[in-house]
N, C-alpha and C. Protein backbone atom coordinates (compact mmCIF):
# COMPACT_ATOMS: atom_id res chain seq x y z
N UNK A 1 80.44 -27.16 47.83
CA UNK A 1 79.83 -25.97 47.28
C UNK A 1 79.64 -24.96 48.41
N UNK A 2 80.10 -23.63 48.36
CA UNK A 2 79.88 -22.58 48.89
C UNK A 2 78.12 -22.43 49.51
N UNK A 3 78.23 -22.09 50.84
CA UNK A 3 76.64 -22.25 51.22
C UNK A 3 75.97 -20.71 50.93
N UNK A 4 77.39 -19.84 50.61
CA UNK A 4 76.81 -18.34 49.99
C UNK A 4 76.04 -18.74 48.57
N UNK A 5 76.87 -19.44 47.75
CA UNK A 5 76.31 -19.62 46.54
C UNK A 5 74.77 -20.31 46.43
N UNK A 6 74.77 -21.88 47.37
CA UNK A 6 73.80 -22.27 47.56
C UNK A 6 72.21 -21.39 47.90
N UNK A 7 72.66 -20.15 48.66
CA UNK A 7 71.69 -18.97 49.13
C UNK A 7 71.67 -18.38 48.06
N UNK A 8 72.37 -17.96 47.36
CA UNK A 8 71.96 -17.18 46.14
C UNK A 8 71.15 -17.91 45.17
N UNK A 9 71.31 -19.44 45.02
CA UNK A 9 70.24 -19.94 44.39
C UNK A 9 69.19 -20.19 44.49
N UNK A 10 68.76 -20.33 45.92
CA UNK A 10 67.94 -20.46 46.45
C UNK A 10 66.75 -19.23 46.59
N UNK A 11 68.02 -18.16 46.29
CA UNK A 11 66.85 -16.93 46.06
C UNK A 11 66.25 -16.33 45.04
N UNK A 12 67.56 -17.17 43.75
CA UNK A 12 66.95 -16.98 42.92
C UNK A 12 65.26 -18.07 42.17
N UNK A 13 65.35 -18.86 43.10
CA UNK A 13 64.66 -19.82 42.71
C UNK A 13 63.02 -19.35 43.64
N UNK A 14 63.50 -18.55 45.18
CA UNK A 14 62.62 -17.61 45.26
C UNK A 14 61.65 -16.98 44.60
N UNK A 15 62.38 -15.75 44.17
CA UNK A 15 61.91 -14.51 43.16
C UNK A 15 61.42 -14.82 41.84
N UNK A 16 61.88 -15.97 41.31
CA UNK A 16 61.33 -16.13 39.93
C UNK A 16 60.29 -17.28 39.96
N UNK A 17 60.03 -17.96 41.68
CA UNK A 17 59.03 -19.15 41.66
C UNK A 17 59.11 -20.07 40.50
N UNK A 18 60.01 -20.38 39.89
CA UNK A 18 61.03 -21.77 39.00
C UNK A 18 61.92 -22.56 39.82
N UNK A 19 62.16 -23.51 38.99
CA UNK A 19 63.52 -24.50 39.55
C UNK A 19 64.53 -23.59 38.72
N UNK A 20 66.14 -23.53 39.34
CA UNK A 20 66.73 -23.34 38.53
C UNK A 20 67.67 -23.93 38.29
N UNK A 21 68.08 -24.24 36.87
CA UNK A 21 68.88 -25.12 36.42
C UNK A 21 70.17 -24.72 36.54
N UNK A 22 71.09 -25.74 37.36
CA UNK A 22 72.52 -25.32 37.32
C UNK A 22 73.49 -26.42 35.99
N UNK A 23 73.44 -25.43 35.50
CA UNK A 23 74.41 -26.24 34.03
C UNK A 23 75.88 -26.28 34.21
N UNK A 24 76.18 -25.72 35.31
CA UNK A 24 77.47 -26.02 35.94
C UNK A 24 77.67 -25.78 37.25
N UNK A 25 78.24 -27.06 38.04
CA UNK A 25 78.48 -26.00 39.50
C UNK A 25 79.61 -26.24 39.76
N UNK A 26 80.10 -26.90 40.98
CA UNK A 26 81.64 -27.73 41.28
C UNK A 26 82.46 -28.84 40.14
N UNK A 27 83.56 -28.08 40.03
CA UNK A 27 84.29 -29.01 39.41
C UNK A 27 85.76 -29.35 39.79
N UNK A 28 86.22 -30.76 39.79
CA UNK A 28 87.62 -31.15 40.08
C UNK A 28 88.51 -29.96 39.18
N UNK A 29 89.65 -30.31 39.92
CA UNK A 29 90.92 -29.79 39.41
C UNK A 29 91.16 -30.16 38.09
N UNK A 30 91.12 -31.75 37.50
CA UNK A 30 90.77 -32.01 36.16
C UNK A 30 89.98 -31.47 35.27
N UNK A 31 89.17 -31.26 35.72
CA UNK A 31 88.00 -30.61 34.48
C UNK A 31 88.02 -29.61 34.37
N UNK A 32 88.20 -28.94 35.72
CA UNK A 32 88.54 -27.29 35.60
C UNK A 32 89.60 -27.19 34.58
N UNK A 33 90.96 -27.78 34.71
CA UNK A 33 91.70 -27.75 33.87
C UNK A 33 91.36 -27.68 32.57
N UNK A 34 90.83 -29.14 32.17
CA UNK A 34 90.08 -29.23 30.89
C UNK A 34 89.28 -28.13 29.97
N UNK A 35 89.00 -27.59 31.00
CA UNK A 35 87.91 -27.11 30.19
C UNK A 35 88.12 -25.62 30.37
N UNK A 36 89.30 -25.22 31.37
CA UNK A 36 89.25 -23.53 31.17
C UNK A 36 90.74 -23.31 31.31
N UNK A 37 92.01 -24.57 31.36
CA UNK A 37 93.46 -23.87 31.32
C UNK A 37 93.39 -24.44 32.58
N UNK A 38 95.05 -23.45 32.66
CA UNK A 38 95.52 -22.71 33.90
C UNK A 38 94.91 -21.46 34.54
N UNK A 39 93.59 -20.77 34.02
CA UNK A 39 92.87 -20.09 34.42
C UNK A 39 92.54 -19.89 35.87
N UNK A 40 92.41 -18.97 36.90
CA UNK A 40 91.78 -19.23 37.61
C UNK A 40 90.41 -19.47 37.29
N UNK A 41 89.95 -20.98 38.10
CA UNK A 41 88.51 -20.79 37.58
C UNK A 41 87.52 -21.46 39.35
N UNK A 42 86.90 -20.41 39.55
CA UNK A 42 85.66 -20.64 40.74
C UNK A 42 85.08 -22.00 40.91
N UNK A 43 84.90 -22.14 39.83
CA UNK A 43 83.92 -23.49 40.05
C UNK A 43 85.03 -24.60 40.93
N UNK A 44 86.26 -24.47 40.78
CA UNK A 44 87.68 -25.58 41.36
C UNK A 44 87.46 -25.88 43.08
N UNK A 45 86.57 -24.23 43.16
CA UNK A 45 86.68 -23.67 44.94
C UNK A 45 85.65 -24.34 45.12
N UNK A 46 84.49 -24.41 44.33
CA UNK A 46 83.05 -24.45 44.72
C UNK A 46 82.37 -23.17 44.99
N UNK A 47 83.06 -22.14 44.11
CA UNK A 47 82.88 -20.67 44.44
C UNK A 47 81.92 -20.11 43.26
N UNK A 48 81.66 -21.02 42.05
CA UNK A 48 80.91 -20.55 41.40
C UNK A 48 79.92 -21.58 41.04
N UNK A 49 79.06 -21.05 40.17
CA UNK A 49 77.77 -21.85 39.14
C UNK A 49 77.47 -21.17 38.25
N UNK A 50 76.78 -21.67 37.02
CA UNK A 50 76.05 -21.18 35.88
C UNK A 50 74.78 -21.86 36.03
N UNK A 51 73.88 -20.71 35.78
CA UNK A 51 72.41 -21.06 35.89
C UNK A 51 71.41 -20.71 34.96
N UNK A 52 70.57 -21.21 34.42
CA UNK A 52 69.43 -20.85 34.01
C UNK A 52 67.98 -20.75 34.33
N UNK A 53 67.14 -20.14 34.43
CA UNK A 53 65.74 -20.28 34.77
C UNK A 53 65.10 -20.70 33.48
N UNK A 54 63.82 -21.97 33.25
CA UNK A 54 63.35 -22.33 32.41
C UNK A 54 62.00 -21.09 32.43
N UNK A 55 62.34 -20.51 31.51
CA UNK A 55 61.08 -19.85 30.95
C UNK A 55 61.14 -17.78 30.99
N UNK A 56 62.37 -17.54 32.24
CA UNK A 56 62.67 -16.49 32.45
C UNK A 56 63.84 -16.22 31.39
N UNK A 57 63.73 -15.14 31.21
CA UNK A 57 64.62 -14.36 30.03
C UNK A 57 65.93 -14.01 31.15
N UNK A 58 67.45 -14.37 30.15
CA UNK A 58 68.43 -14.35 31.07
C UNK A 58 68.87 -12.90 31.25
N UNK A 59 68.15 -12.17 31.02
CA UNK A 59 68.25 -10.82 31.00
C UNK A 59 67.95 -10.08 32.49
N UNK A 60 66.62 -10.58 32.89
CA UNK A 60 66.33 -10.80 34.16
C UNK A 60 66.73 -11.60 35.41
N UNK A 61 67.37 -12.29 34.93
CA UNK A 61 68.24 -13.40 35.51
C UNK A 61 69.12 -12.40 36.16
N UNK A 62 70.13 -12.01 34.82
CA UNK A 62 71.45 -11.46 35.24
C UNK A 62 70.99 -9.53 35.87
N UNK A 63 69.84 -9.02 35.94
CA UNK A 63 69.42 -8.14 36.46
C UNK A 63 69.33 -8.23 38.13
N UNK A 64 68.81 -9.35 38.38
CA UNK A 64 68.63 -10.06 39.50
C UNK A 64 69.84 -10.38 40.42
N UNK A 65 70.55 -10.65 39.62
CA UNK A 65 72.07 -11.62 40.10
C UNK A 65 72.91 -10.10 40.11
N UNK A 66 72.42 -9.02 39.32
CA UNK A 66 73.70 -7.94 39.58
C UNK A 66 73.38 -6.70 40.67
N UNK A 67 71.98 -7.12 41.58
CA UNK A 67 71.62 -6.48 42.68
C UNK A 67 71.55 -6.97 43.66
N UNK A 68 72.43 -8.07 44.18
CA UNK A 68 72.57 -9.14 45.21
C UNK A 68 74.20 -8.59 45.36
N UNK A 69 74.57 -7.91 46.67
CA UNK A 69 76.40 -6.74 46.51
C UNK A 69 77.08 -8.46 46.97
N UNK A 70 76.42 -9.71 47.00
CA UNK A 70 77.37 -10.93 47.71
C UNK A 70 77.63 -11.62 46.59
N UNK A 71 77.13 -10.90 45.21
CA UNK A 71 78.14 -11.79 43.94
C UNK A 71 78.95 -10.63 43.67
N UNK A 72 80.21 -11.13 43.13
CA UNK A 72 81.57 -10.25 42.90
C UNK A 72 81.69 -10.48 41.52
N UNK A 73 81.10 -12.01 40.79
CA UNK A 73 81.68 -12.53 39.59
C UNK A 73 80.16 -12.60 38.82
N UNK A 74 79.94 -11.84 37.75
CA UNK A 74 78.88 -12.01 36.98
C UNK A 74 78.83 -12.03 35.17
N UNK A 75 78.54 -13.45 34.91
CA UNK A 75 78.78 -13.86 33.24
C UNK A 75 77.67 -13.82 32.91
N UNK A 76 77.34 -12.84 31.42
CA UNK A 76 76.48 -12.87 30.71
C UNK A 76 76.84 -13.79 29.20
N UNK A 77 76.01 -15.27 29.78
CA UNK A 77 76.70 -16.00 28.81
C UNK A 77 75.64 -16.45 27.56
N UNK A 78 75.48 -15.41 26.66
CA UNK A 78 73.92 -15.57 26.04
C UNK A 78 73.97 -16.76 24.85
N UNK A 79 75.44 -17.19 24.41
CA UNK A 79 75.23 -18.63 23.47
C UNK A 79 74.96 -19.95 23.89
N UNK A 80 75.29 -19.60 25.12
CA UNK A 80 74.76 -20.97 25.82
C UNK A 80 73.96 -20.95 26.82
N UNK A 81 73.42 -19.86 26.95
CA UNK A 81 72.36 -19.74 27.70
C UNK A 81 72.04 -19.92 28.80
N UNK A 82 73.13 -18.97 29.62
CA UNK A 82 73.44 -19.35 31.37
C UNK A 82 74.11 -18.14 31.49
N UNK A 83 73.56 -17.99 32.95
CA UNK A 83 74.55 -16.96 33.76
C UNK A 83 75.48 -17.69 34.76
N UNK A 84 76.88 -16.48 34.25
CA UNK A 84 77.60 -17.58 35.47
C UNK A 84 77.76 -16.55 36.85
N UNK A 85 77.87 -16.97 37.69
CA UNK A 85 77.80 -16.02 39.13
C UNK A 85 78.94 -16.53 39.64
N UNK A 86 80.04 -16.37 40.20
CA UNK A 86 80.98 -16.23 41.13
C UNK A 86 80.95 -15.33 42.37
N UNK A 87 81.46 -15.98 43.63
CA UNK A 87 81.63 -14.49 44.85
C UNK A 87 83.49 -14.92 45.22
N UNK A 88 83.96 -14.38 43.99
CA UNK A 88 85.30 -14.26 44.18
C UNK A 88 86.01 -13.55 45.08
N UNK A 89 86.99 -13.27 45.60
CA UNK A 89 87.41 -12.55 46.71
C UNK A 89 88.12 -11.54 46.28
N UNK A 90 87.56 -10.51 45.33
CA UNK A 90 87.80 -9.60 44.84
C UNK A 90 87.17 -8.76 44.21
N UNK A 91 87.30 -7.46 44.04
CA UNK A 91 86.41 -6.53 43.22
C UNK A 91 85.39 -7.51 42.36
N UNK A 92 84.05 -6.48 42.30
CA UNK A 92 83.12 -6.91 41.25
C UNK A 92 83.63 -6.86 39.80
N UNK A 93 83.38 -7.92 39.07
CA UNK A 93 83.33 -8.57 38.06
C UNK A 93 82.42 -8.80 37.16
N UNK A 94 82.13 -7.63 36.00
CA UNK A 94 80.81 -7.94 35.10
C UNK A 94 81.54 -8.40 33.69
N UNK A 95 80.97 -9.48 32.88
CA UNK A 95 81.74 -9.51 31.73
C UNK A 95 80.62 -10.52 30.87
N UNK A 96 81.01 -10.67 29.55
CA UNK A 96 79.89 -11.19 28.55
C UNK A 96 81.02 -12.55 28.13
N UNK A 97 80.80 -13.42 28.19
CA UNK A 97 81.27 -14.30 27.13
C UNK A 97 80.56 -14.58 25.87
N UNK A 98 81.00 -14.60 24.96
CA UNK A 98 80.44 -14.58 23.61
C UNK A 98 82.07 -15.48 22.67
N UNK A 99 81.41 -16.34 22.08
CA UNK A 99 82.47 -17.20 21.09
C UNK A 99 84.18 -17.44 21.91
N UNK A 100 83.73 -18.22 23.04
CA UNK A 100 84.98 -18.20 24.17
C UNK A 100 85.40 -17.45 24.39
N UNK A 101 85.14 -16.09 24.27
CA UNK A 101 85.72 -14.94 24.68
C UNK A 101 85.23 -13.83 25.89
N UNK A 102 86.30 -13.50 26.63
CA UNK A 102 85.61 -13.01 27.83
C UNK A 102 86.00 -11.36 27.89
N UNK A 103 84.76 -10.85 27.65
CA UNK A 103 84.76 -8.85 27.59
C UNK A 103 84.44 -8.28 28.81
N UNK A 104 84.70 -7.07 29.21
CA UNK A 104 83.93 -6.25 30.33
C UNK A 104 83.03 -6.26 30.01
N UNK A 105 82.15 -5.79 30.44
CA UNK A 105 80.72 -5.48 30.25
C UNK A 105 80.47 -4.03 30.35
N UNK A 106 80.09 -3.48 29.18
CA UNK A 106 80.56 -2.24 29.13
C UNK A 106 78.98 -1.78 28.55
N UNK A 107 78.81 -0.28 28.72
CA UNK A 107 77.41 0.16 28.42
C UNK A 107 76.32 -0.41 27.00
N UNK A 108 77.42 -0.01 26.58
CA UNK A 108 77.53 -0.34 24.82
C UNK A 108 77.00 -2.05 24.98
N UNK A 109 77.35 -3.14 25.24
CA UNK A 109 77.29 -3.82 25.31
C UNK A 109 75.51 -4.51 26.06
N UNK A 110 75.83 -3.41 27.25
CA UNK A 110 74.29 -3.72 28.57
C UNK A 110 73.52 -3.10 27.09
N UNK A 111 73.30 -2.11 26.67
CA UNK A 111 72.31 -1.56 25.55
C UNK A 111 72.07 -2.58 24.67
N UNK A 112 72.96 -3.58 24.03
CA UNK A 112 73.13 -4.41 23.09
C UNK A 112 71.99 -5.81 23.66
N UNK A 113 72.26 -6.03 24.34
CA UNK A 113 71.74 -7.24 25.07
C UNK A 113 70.40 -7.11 26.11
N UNK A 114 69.93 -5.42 26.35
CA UNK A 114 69.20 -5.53 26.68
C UNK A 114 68.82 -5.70 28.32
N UNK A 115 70.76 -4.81 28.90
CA UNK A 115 70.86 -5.38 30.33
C UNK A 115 70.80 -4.18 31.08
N UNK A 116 70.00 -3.41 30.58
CA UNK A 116 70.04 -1.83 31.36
C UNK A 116 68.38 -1.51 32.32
């Protein structure tokens, strides 16, 4: 696991004085497979996680996580109830998954959910 990522949890676990739950972090090449394709997918690197705070609204979560400039990759994943954070090696990355599907994150959307 990335020791950037590890710091980002750690700060988030900071600021909100909670544990926070990682509902996903590192995964083999198998499971990555499994479970997202031929996708590139972060978690393969140890470049990403999905997290939740017990009791904090993921709204604040992902408010939190999108004023830290050392995440690049940010999932607003509200059916399952996790943010996913990546620091991919590329432009910033905001997007919503909703019913396996992955959108920009677009104003319309931050208004919708409550991420403005």
């Amino acid at each position: 696991m990335s020791l950037t990522i590890v710091g980002i949890v750690e700060h988030l676990k900071g600021k909100f004085k909670k544990r926070v739950n990682i509902m996903q972090g590192y995964l083999c090449e198998e499971q990555s497979k499994e479970l997202f394709g031929n996708n590139k997918d972060y978690h393969k690197f140890g470049k990403a996680v999905d997290v939740q705070i017990e009791d904090v609204p993921l709204q604040d979560i992902f408010k939190e996580v999108e004023s830290m400039p050392e995440v690049t990759g940010i999932g607003f994943c509200p059916a399952d109830n996790h943010i996913h954070i990546d620091i991919r090696d590329k432009d910033r990355e905001v997007f919503l998954i909703e019913r396996g599907e992955k959108t920009t994150m677009s104003d319309r959307l931050r208004r919708q959910y409550d991420l403005l």
